[in-house]
Protein backbone atom coordinates (compact mmCIF):
# COMPACT_ATOMS: atom_id res chain seq x y z
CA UNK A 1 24.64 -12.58 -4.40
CA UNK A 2 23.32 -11.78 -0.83
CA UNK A 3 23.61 -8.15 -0.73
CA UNK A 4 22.04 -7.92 -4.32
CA UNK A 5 19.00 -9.62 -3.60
CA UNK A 6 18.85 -8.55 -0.16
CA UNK A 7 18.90 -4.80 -2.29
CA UNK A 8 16.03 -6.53 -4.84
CA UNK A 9 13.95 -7.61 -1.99
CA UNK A 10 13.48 -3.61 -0.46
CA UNK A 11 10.36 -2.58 -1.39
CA UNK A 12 9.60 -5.32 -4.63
CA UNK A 13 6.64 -6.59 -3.13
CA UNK A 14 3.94 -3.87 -3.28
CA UNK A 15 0.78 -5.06 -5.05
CA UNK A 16 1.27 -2.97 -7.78
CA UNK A 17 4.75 -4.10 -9.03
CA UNK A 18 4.36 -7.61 -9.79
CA UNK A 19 7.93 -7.37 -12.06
CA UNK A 20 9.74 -6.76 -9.30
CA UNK A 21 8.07 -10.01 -7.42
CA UNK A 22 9.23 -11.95 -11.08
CA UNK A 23 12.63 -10.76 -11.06
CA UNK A 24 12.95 -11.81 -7.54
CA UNK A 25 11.50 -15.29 -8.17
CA UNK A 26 13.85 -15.71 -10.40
CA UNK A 27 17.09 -15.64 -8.17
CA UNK A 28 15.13 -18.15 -5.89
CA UNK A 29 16.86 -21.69 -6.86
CA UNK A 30 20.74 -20.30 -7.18
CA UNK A 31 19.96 -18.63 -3.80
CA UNK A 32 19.13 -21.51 -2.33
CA UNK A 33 21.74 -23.45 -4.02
CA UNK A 34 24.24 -21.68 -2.74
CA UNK A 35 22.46 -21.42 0.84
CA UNK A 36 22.84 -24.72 3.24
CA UNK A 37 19.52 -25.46 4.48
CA UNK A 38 21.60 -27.39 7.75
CA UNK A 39 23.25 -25.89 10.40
CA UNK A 40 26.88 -27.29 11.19
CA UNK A 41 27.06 -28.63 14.63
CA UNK A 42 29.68 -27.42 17.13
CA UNK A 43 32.27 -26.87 17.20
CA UNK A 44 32.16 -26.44 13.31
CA UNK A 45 29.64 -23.61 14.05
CA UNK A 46 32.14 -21.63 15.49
CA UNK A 47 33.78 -21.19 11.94
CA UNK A 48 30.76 -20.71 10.04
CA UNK A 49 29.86 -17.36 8.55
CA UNK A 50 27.42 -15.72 11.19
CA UNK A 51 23.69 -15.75 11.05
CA UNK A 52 21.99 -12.37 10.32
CA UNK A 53 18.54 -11.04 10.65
CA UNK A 54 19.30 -9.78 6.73
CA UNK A 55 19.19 -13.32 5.44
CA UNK A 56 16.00 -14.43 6.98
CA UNK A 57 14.44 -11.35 5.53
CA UNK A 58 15.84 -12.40 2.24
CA UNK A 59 13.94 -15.93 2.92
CA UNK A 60 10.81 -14.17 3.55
CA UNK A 61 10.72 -11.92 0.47
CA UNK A 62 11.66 -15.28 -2.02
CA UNK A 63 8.80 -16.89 -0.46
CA UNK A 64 6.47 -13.88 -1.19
CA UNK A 65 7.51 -13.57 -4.72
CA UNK A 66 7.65 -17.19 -5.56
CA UNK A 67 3.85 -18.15 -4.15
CA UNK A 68 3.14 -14.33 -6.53
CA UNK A 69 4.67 -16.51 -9.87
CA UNK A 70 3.59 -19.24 -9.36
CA UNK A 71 7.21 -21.13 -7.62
CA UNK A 72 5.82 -23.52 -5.51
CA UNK A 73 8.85 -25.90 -4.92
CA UNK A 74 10.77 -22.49 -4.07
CA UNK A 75 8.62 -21.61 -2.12
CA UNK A 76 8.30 -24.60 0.15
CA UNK A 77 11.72 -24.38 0.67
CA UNK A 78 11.76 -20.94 2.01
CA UNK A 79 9.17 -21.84 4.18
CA UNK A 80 10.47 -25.28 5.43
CA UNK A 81 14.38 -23.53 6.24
CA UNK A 82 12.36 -20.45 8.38
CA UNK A 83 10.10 -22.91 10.08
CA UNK A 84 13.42 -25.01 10.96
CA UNK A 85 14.77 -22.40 12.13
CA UNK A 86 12.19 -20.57 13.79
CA UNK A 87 9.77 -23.26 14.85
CA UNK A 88 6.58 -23.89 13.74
CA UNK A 89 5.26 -22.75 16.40
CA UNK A 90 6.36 -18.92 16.20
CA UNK A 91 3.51 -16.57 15.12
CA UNK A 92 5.06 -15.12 12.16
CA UNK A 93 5.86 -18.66 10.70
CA UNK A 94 2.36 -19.61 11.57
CA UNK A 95 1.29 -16.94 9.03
CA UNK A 96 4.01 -17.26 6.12
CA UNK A 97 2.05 -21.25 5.86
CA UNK A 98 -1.32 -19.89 6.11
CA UNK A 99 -0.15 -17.73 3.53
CA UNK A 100 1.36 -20.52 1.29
CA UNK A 101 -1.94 -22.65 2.10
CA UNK A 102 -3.55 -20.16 0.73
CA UNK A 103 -2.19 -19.58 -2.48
CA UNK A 104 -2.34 -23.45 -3.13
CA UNK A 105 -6.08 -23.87 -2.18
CA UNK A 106 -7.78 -25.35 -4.89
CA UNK A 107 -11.12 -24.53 -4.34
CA UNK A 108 -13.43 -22.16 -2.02
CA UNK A 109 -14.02 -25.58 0.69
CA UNK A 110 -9.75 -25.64 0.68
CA UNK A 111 -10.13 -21.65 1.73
CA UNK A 112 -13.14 -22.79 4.23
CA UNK A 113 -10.75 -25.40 5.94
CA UNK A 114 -8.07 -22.50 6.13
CA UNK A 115 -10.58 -20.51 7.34
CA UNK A 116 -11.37 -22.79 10.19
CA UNK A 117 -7.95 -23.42 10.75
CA UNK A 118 -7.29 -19.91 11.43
CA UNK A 119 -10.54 -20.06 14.02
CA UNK A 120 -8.78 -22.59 16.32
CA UNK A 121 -5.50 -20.84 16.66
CA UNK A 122 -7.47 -17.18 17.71
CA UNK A 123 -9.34 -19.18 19.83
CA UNK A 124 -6.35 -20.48 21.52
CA UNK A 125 -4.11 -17.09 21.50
CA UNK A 126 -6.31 -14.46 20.46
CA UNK A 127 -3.17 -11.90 20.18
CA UNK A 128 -1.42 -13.96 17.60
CA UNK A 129 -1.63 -10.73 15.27
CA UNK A 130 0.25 -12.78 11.91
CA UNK A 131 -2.88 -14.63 11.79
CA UNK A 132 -5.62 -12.19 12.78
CA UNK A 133 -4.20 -10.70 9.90
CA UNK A 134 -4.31 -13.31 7.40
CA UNK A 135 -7.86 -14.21 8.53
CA UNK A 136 -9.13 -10.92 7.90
CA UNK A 137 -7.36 -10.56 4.64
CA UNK A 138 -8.81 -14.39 3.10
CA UNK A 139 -12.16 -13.01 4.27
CA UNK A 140 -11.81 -10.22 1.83
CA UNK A 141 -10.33 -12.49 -0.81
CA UNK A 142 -13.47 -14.98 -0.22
CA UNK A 143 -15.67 -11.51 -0.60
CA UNK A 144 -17.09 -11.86 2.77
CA UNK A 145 -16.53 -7.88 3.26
CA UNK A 146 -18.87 -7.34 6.45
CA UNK A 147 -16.70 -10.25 8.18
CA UNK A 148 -14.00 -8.78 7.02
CA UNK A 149 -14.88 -4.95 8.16
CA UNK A 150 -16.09 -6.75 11.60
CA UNK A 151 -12.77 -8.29 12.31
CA UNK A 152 -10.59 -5.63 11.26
CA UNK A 153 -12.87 -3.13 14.07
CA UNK A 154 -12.73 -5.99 16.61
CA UNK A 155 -8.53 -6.01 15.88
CA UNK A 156 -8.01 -2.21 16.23
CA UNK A 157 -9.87 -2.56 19.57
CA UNK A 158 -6.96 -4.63 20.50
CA UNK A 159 -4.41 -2.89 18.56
CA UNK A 160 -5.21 0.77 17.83
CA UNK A 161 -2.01 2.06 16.99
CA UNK A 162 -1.59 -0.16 13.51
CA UNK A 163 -1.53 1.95 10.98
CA UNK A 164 -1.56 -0.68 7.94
CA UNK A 165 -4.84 -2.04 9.97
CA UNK A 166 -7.05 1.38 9.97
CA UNK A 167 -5.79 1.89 6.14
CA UNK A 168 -6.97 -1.61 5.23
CA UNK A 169 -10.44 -0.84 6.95
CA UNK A 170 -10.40 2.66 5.04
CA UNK A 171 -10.19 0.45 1.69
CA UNK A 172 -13.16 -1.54 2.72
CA UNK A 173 -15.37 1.16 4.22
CA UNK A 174 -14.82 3.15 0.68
CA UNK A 175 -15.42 -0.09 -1.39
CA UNK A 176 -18.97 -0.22 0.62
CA UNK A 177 -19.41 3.36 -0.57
CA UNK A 178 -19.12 4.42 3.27
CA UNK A 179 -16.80 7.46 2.45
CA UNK A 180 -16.52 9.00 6.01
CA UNK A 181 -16.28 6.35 7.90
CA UNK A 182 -13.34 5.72 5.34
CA UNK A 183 -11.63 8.93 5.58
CA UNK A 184 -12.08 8.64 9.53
CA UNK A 185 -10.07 5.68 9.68
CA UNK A 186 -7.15 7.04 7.20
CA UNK A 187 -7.52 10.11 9.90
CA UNK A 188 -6.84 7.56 12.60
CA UNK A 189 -4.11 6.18 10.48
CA UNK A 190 -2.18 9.65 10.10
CA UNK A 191 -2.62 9.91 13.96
CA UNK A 192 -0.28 6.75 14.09
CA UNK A 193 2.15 7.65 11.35
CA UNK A 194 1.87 10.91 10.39
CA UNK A 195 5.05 11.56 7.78
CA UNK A 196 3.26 8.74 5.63
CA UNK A 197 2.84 11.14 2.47
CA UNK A 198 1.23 8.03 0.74
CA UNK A 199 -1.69 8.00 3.35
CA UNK A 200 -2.02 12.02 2.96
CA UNK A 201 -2.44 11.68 -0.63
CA UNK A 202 -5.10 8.66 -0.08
CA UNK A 203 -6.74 10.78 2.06
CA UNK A 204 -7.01 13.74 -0.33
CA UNK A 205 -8.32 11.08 -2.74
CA UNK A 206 -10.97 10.39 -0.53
CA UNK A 207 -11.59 13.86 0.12
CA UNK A 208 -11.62 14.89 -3.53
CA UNK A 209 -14.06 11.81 -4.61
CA UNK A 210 -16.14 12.92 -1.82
CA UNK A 211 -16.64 16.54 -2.57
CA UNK A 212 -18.64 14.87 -6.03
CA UNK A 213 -21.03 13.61 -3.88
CA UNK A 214 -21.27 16.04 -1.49
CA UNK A 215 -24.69 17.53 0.38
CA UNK A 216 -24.18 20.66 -0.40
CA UNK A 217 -22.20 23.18 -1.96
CA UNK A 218 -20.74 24.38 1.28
CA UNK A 219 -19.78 20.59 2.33
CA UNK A 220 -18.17 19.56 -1.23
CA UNK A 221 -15.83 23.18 -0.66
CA UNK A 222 -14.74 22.16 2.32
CA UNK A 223 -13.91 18.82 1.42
CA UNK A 224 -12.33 19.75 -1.77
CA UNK A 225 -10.04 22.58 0.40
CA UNK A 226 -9.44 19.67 2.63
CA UNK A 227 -8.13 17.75 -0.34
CA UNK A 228 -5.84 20.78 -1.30
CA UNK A 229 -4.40 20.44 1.67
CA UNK A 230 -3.42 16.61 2.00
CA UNK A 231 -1.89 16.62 -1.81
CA UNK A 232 0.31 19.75 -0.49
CA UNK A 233 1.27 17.72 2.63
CA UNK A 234 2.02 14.85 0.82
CA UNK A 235 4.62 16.71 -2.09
CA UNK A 236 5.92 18.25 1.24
CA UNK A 237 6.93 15.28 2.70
CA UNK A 238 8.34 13.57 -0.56
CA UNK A 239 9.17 15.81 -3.19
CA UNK A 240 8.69 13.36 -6.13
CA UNK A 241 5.40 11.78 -5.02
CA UNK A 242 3.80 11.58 -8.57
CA UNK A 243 0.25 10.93 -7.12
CA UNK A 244 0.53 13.67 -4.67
CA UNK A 245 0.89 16.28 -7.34
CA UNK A 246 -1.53 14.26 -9.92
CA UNK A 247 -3.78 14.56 -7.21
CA UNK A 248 -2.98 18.00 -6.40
CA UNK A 249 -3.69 19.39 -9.77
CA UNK A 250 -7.04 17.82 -10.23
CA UNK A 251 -7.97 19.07 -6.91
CA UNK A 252 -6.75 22.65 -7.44
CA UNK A 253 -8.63 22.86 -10.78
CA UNK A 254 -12.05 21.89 -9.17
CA UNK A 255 -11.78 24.00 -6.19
CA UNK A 256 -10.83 26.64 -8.81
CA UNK A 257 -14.16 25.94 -10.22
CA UNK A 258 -15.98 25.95 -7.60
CA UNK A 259 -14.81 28.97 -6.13
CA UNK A 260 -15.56 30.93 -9.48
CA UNK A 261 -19.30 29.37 -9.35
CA UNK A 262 -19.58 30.87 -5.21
CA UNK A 263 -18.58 33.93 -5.93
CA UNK A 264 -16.27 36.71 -5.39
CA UNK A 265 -16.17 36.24 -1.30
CA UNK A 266 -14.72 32.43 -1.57
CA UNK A 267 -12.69 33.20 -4.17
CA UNK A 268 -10.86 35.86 -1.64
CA UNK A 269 -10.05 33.02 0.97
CA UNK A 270 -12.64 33.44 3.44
CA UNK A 271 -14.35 30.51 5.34
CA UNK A 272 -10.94 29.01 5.68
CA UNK A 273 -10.57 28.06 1.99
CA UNK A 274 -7.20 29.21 -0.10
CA UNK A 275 -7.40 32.20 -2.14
CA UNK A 276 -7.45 31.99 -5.72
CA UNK A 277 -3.95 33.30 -6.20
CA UNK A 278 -2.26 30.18 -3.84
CA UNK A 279 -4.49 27.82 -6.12
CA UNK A 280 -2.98 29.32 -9.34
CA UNK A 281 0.24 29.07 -8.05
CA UNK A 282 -0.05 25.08 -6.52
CA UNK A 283 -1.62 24.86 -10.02
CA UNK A 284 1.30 25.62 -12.37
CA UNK A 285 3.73 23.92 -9.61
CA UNK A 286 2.09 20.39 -9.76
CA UNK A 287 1.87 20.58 -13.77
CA UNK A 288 5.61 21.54 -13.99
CA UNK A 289 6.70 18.66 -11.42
CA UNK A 290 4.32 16.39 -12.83
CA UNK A 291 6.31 16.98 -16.44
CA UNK A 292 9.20 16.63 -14.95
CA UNK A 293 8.43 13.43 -13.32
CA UNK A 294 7.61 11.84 -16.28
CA UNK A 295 10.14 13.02 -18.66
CA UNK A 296 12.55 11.98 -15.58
CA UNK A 297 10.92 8.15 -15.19
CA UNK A 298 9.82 7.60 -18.73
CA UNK A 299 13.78 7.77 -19.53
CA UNK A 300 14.58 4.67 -17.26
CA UNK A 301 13.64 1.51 -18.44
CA UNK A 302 12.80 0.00 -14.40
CA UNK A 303 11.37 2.97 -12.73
CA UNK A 304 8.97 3.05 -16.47
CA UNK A 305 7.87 -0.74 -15.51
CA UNK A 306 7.20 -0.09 -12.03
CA UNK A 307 5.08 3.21 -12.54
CA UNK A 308 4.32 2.84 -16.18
CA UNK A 309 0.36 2.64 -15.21
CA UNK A 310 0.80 5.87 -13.04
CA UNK A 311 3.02 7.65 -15.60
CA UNK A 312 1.02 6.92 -18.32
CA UNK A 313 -2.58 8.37 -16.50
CA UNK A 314 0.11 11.32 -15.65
CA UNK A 315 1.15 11.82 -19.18
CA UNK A 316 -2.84 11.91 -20.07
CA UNK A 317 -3.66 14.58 -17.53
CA UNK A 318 -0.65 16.59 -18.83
CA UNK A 319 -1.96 16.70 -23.02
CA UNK A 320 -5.23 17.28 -21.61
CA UNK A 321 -4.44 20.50 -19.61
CA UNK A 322 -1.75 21.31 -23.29
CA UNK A 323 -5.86 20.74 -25.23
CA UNK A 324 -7.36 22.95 -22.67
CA UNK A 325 -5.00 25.88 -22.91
CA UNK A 326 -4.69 26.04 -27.01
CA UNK A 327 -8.61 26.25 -26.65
């Protein structure tokens, strides 16, 4: 039972796959069924089956997914058996309950209260990073997105080197239409982990939305080259990455494009940007992985319900580029 959740729990708690959060849930009560929530005292510890980081993790991940569905009693549990263990008074406990607080709220003045309750403990240990964190993200749930922006700067002056930090102020800045002081941050980001081929590929999304409102023509090139370039990095880094080579297709064709519209000296590769001929070919490659991708995912029933949104806006791209060529 252990192992197989503990094998459920890695990665089933991205935003985007609230399925795997369900199934999770799910395996909550015989879990902790078949889980003491007491200790035995010595010297009947000494027989006991040894503690492991593993099944605290495995607390951690139920609580996640049961506050996600909706498991409250679960979900107390969890969080009463880690703060026994752990003591209330540990950082990362303080935020697991500000994060179940949260999700019970009832009402905007219950978030305020949290809110305020998060105020005293900064005050008190400003470096207690669990709830920086969940301060900064109930701000942006409460839509207070300058307070939100503010605290996230003020925390990578204290802590530069967190890369989920500078990618969470790269989704604000671009949700404030501030696009380079977005792609700056995710630049920041790579500096901190750069084999993330998910952050290359959101920065080549940034790029590539960019380029449509660039200055000028020389500006939206560049940007759309830079794009280019992130989508390869990303496929280079993980071969299957569906939304590096969805991305790297749509940012091929429009450089394409706009090459053909500059004229005969772009299209050659001068000014830094790739000639037509590498664009062709990083063309034709991300339409037959992309096919391949889906035809591979659509055929499994749990890798379909985990992408199916991506796979789907995939498969559209795919019969559009089939429309274009039988024109």
């Amino acid at each position: 039972m252990s192992q197989s959740l503990l094998i459920a729990s890695q990665g089933a708690m991205s935003p985007s796959d609230p399925s795997a959060a369900l199934r999770l849930s799910q395996q909550a009560p015989a879990f902790l069924q078949s889980h003491s929530s007491s200790q035995p005292k010595f010297p009947f510890s000494l027989f006991a089956a040894p503690e492991t980081p593993e099944l605290w993790m495995q607390y951690e991940q139920l609580l996640r997914a049961c506050l996600r569905t909706g498991d409250d009693k679960s979900a107390r549990e969890c969080l009463e058996r880690l703060s026994k263990r752990f003591g209330p008074a540990n950082d990362r406990i303080m935020g697991l309950r500000g994060l179940y607080d949260e999700a019970l709220a009832a009402d905007a003045g219950s978030l305020q209260n949290i809110l305020n309750g998060y105020e005293e403990i900064l005050a008190e240990n400003p470096v207690n990073v669990p709830i920086s964190k969940r301060r900064i993200a109930l701000l942006r749930s409460m839509d207070r997105i300058a307070d939100a922006i503010a605290a996230l700067v003020e925390f990578l002056d204290a802590f530069p080197t967190d890369a989920e930090a500078w990618s969470e102020l790269a989704d604000l800045y671009h949700s404030q239409g501030m696009r380079s002081q977005a792609i700056f941050c995710l630049e920041e980001a790579l500096l901190v982990a750069p084999n993330a081929w998910n952050l290359h590929a959101r920065l080549g999304e940034l790029e590539y939305i960019s380029a449509t409102v660039a200055d000028s023509q020389d500006a939206a090139l560049r940007l759309s080259a830079d794009a280019v370039k992130r989508f390869c990095r990303s496929i280079e880094l993980c071969d299957d990455y569906l939304r590096g080579y969805y991305g790297l297709k749509l940012s091929t064709e429009r450089l394409l494009e706009k090459i053909t519209g500059k004229g005969s000296s772009a299209s050659k590769g001068e000014g830094g940007l790739p000639t037509r001929e590498t664009l062709q070919k990083l063309q034709a490659l991300s339409t037959r992985k992309l096919r391949e991708i889906v035809e591979s995912r659509a055929k499994d029933k749990q890798s379909w319900e985990r992408n199916q949104s991506e796979l789907i806006a995939a498969q559209a791209l795919l019969d559009n580029y089939k429309g274009s060529q039988t024109q």
